[in-house]
C-alpha atoms as a PDB file:
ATOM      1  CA  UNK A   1      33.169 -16.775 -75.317  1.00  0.00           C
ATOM      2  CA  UNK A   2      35.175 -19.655 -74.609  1.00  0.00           C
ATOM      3  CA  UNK A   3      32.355 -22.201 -75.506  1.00  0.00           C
ATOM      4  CA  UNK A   4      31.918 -20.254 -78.999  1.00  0.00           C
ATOM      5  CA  UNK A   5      35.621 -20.814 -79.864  1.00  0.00           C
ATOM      6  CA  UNK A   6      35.076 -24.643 -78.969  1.00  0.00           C
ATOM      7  CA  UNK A   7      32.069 -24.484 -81.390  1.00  0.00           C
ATOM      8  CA  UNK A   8      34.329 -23.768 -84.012  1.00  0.00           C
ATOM      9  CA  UNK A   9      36.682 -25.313 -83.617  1.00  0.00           C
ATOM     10  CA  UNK A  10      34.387 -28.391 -83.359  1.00  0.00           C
ATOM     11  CA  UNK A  11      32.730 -27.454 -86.824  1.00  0.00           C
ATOM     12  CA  UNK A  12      36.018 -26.546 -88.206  1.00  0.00           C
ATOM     13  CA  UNK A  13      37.390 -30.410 -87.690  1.00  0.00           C
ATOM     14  CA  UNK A  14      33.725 -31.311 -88.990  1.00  0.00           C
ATOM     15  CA  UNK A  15      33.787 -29.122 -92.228  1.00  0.00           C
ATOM     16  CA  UNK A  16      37.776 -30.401 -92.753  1.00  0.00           C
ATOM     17  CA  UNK A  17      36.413 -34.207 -92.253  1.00  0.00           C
ATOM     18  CA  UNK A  18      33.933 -33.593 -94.461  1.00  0.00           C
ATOM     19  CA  UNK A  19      35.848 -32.182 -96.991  1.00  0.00           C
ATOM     20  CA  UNK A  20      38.431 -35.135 -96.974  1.00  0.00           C
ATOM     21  CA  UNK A  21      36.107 -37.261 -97.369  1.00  0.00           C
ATOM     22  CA  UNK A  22      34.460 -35.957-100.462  1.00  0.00           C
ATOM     23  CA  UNK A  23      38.160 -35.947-101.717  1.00  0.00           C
ATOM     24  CA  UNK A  24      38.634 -39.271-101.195  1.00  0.00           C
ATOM     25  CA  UNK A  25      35.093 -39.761-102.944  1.00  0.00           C
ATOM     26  CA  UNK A  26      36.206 -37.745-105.663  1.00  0.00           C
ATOM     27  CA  UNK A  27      39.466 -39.504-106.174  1.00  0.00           C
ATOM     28  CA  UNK A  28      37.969 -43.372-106.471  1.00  0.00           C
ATOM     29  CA  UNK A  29      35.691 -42.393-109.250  1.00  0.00           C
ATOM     30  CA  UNK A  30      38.388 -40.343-110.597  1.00  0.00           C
ATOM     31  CA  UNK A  31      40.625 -43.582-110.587  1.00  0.00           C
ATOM     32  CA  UNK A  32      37.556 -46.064-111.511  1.00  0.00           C
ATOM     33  CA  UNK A  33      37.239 -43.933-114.529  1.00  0.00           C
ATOM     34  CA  UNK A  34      41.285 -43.959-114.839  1.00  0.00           C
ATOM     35  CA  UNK A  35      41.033 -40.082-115.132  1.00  0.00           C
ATOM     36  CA  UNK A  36      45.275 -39.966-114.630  1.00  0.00           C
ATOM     37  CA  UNK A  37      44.570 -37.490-111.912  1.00  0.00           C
ATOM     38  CA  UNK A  38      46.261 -37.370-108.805  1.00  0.00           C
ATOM     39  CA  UNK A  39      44.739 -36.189-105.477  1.00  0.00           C
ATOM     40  CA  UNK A  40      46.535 -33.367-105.698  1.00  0.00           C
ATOM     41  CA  UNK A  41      45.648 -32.152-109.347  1.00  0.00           C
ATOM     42  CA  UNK A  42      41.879 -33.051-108.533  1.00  0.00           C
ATOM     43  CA  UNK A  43      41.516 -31.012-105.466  1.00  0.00           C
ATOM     44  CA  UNK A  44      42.450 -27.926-107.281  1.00  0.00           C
ATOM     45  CA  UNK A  45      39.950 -28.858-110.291  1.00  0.00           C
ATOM     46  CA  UNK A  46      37.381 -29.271-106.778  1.00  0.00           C
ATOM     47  CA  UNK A  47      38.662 -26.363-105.676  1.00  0.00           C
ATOM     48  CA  UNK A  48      38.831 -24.135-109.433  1.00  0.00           C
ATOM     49  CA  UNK A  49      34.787 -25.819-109.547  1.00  0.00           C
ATOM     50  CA  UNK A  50      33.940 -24.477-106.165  1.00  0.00           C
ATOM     51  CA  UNK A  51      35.325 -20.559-106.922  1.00  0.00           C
ATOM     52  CA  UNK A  52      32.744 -21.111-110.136  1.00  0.00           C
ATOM     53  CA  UNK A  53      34.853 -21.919-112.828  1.00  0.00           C
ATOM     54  CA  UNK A  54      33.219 -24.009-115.640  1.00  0.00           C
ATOM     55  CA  UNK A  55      33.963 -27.351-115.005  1.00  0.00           C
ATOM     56  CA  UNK A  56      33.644 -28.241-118.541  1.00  0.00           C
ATOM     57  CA  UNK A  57      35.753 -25.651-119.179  1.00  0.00           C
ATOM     58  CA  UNK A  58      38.400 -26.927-116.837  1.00  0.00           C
ATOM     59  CA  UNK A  59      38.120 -30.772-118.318  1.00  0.00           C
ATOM     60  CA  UNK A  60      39.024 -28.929-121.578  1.00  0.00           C
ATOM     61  CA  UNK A  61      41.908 -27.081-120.568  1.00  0.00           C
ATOM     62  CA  UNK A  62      43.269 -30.237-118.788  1.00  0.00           C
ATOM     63  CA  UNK A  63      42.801 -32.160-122.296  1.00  0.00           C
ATOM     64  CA  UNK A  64      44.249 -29.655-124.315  1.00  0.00           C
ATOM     65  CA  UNK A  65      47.710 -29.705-121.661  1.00  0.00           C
ATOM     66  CA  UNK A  66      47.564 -33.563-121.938  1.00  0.00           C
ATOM     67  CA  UNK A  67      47.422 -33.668-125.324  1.00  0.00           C
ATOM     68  CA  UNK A  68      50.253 -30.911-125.695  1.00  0.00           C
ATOM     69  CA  UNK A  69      52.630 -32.383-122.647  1.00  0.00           C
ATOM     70  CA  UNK A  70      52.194 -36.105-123.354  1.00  0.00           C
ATOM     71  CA  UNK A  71      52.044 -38.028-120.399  1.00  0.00           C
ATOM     72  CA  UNK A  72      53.980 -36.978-117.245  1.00  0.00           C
ATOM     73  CA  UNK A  73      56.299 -39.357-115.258  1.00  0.00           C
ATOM     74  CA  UNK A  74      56.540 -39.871-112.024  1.00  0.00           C
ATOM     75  CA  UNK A  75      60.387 -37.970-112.808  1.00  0.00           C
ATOM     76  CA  UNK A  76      58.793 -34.735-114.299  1.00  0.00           C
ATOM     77  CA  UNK A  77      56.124 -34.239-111.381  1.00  0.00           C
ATOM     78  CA  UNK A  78      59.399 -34.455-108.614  1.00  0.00           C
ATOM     79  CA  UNK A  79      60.006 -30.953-107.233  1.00  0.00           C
ATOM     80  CA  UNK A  80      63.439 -29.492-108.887  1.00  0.00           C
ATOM     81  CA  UNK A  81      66.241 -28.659-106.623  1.00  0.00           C
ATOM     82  CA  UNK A  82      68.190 -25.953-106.858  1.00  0.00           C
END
């Protein structure tokens, strides 16, 4: 039993290292084709993709807020206080 939980565990940590580093994949062509996304925004899209949303679908909706927002600053993506 005990060498099933360390099993995974093991490929737990594997899966998670696997999955950051897909991120990180993600996010340099993201920024080499200066998307504007942040890690943050682009691992939900990953996410939104992986649940089987349309990613084309997706890309639209995201150009459609852009294009009704304007660009965000750094100010309006800061967490409100109360």
């Amino acid at each position: 039993m005990i060498f099933q939980v360390e099993e995974l565990l093991h490929m737990d940590a594997d899966a998670a290292k696997t999955a950051r580093e897909s991120l990180d994949l993600a996010f340099q062509m993201s920024n080499i084709l200066d998307t504007g996304l942040d890690r943050h925004t682009l691992s939900i899209l990953i996410a939104l993709c992986d649940l089987g949303l349309n990613a084309e679908a997706l890309a639209a909706v995201v150009k459609e807020l852009r294009n009704d927002l304007g660009p965000l600053t750094p100010q309006d993506a800061a967490p409100h206080g109360p």
